[in-house]
Protein backbone atom coordinates (compact mmCIF):
# COMPACT_ATOMS: atom_id res chain seq x y z
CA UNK A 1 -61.99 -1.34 48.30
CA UNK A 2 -64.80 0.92 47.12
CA UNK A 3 -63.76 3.20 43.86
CA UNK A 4 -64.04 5.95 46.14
CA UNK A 5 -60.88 4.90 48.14
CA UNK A 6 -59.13 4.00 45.04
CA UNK A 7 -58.92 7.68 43.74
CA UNK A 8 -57.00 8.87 46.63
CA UNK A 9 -53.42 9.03 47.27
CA UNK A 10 -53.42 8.05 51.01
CA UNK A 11 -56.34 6.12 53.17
CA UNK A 12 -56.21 4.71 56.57
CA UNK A 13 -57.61 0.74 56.93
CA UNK A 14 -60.70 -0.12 58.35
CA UNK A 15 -60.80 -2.99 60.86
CA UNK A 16 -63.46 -5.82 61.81
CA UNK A 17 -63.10 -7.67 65.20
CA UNK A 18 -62.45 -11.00 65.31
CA UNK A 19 -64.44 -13.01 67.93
CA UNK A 20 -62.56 -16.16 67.94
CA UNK A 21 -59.05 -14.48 68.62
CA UNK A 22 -60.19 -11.44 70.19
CA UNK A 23 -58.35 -9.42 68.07
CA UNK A 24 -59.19 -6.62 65.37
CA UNK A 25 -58.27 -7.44 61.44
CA UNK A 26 -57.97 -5.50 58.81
CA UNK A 27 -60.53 -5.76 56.28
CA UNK A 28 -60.16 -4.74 52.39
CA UNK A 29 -56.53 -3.91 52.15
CA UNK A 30 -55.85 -2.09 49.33
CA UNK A 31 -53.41 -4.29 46.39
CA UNK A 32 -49.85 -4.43 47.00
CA UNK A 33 -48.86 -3.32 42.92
CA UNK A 34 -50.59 0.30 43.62
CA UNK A 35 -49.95 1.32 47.37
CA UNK A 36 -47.41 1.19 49.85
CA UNK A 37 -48.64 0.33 53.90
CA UNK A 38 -46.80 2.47 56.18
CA UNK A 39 -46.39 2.22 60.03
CA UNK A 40 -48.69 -0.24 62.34
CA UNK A 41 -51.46 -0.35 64.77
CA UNK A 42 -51.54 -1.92 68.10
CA UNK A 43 -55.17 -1.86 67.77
CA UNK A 44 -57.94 0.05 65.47
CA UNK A 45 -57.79 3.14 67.46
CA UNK A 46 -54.43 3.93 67.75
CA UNK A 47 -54.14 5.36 64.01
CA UNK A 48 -50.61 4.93 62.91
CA UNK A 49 -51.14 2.45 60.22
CA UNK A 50 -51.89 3.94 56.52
CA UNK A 51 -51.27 3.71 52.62
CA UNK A 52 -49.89 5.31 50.19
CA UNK A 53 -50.41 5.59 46.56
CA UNK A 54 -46.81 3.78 44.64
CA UNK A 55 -46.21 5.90 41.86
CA UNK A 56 -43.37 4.16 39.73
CA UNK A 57 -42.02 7.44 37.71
CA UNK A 58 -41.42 11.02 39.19
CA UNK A 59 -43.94 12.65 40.36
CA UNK A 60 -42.77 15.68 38.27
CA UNK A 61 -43.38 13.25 35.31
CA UNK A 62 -47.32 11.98 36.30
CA UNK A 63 -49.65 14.04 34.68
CA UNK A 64 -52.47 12.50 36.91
CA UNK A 65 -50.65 14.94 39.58
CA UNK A 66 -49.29 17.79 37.80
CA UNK A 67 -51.18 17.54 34.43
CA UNK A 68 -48.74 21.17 33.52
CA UNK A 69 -45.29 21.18 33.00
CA UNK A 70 -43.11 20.30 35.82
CA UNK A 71 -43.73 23.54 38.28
CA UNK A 72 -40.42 23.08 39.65
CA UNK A 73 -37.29 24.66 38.52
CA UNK A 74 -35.23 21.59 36.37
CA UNK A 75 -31.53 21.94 35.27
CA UNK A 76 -29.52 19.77 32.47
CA UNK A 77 -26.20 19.26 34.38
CA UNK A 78 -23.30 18.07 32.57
CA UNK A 79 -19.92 17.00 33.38
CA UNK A 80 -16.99 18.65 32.92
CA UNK A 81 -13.64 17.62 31.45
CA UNK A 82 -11.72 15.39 33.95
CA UNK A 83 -7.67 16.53 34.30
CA UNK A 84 -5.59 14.91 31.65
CA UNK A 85 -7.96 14.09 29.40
């Protein structure tokens, strides 16, 4: 996978044909430990089939994304005394 590819978050596969089966492969598939492979492809033109980077914390929380403070609104929520207690 060239270094290119490797910075994004989502890529489609490329695909070589195979003469002996007929058939189109995939070539290069990105590793398994940093993106996800979503959907399918009947064949290389049909366009379904992608990846996804596989981001292991929030995404609030990876400062490769959001290299500010979370821009979303965050609350502490706590529970509140059961009856009886």
């Amino acid at each position: 996978m060239p270094a290119k590819e490797a910075a994004r978050n989502v890529f489609k596969p490329k695909y070589e044909h195979d003469v002996v089966l007929n058939v189109d492969r995939e070539i290069n598939p990105p590793p398994e430990s940093l993106f996800l492979g979503l959907g399918w492809d009947e064949d290389k033109d049909t366009g379904r089939r992608h990846y996804r980077r596989y981001y292991t914390k929030e995404l609030e929380c990876v400062k490769t994304i959001f290299p500010k403070h979370s821009p979303f609104n965050s609350y502490d929520i706590k529970r509140g005394q059961t009856r009886g207690a």
